[in-house]
C-alpha atoms as a PDB file:
ATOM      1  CA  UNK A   1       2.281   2.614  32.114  1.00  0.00           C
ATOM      2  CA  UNK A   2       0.100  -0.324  30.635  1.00  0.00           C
ATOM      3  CA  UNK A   3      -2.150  -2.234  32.846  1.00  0.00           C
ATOM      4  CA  UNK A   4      -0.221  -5.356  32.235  1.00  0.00           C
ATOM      5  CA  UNK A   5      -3.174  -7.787  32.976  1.00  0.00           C
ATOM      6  CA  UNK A   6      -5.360  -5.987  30.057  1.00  0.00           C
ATOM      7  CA  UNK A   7      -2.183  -6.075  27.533  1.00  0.00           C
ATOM      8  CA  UNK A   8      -1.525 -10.093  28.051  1.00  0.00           C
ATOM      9  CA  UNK A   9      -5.717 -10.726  27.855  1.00  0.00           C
ATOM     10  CA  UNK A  10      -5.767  -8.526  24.805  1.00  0.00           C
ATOM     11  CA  UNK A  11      -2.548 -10.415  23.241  1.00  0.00           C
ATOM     12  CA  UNK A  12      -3.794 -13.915  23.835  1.00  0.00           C
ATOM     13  CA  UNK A  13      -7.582 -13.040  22.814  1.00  0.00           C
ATOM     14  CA  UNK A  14      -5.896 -11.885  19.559  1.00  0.00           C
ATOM     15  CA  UNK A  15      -3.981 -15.130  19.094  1.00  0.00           C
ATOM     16  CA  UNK A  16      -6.590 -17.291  19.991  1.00  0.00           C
ATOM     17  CA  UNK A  17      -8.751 -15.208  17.428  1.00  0.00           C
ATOM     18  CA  UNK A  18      -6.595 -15.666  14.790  1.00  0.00           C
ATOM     19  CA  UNK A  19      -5.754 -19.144  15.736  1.00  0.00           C
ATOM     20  CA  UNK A  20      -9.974 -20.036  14.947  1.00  0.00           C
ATOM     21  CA  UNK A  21      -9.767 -17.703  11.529  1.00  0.00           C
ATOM     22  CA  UNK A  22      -6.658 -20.312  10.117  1.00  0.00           C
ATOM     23  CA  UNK A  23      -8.238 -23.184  10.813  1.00  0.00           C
ATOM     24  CA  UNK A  24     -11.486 -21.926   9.459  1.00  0.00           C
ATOM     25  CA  UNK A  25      -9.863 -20.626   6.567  1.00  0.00           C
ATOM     26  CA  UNK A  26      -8.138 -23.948   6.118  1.00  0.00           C
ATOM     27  CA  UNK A  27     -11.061 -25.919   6.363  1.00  0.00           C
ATOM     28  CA  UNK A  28     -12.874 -23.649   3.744  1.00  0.00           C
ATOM     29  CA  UNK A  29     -10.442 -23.658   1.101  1.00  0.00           C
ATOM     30  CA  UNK A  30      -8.222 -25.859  -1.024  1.00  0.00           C
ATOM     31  CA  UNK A  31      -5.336 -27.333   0.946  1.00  0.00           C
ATOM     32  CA  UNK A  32      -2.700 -25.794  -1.894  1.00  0.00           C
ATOM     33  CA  UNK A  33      -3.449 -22.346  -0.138  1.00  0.00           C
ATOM     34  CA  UNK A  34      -4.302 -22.759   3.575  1.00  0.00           C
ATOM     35  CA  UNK A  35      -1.422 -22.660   6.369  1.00  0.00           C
ATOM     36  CA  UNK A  36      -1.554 -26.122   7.738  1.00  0.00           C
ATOM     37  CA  UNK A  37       2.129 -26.255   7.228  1.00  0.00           C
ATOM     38  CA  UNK A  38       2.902 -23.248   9.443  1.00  0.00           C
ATOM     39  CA  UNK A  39       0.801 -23.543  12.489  1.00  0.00           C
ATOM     40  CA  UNK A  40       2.317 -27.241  12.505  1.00  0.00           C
ATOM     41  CA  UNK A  41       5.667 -25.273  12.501  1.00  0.00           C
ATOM     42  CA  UNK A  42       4.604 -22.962  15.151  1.00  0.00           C
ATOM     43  CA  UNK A  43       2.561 -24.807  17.873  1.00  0.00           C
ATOM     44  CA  UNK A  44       4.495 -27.930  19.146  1.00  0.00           C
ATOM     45  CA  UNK A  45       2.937 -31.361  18.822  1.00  0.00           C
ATOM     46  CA  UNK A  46      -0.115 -29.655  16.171  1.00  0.00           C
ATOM     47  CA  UNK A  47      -1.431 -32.049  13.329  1.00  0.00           C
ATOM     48  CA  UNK A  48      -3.937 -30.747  10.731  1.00  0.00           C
ATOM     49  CA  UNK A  49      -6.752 -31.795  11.902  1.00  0.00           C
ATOM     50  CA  UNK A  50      -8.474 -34.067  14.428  1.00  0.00           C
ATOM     51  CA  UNK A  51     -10.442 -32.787  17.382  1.00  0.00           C
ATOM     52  CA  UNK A  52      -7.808 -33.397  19.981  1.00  0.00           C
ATOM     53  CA  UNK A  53      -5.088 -31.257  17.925  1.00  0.00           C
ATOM     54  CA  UNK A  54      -7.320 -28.641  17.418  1.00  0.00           C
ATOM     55  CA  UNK A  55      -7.627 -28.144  20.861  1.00  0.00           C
ATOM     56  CA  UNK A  56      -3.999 -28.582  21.519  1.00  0.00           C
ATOM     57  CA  UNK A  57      -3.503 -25.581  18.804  1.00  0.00           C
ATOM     58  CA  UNK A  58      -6.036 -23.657  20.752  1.00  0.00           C
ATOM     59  CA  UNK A  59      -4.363 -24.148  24.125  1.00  0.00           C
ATOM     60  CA  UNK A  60      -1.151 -23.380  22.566  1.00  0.00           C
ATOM     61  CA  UNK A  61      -2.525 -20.021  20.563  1.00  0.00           C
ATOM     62  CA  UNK A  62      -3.827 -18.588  23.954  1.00  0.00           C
ATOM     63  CA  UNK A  63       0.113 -19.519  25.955  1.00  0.00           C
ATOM     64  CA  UNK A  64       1.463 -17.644  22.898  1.00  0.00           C
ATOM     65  CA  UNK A  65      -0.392 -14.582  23.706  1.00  0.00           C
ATOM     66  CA  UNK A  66      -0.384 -14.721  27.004  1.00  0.00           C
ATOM     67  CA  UNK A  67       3.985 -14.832  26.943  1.00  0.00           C
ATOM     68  CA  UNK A  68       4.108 -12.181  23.984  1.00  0.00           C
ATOM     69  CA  UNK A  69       1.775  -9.927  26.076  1.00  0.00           C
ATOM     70  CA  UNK A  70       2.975 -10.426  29.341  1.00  0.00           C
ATOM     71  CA  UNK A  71       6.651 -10.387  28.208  1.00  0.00           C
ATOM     72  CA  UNK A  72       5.678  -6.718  26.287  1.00  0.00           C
ATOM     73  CA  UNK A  73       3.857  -5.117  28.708  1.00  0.00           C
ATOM     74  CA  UNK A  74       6.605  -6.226  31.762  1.00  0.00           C
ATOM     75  CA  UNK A  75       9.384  -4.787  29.434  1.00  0.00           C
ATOM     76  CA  UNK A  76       6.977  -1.984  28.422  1.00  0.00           C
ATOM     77  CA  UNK A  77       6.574  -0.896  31.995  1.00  0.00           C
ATOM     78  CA  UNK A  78      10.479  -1.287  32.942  1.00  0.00           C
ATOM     79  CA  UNK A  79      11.855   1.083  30.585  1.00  0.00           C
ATOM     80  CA  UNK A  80       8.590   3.611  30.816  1.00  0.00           C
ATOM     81  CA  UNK A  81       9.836   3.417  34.617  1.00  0.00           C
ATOM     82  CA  UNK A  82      13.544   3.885  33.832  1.00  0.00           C
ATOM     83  CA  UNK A  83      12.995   6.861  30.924  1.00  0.00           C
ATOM     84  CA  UNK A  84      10.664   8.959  33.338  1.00  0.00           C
ATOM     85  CA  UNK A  85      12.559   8.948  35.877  1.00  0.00           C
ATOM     86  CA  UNK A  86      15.527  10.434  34.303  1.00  0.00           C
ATOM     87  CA  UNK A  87      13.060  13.028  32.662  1.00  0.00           C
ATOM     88  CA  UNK A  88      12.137  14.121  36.300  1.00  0.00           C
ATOM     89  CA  UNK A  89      15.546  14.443  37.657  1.00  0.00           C
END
């Protein structure tokens, strides 16, 4: 069984994370090759850049992982649940 708090903290650290690396990586390169154009496709209401859409995107990153790791671990758990017990009976 996962430990379902750990797996949605781990999940939304690791979009956050990555969240911080595009926009750094955006702000450090040419805009022909940074991926303004998908987060504004992923995170509702993002702009490249001002301070109050960066924070937005941030906010946004973190609900990501939180659903993504919350959803996988609850699901996880359900069918780890289901399988052993028909390897018991």
């Amino acid at each position: 069984m996962l430990n379902l708090r750990l797996t949605t903290w781990t999940s939304a650290l690791f979009t956050t994370v990555s969240y911080l690396f595009c926009v750094i990586y955006g702000l450090l390169t040419p805009p022909s090759v940074h991926m303004h154009q998908l987060l504004e496709m992923v995170l509702p209401a993002f702009q490249w850049i001002s301070v109050g859409s960066f924070l937005l995107g941030l906010v946004e990153s973190l609900l990501w992982g939180v659903y993504l790791g919350g959803g996988f671990g609850l699901i996880y758990n359900a069918l780890y649940r289901r399988l052993e017990a028909r390897d018991v009976q």
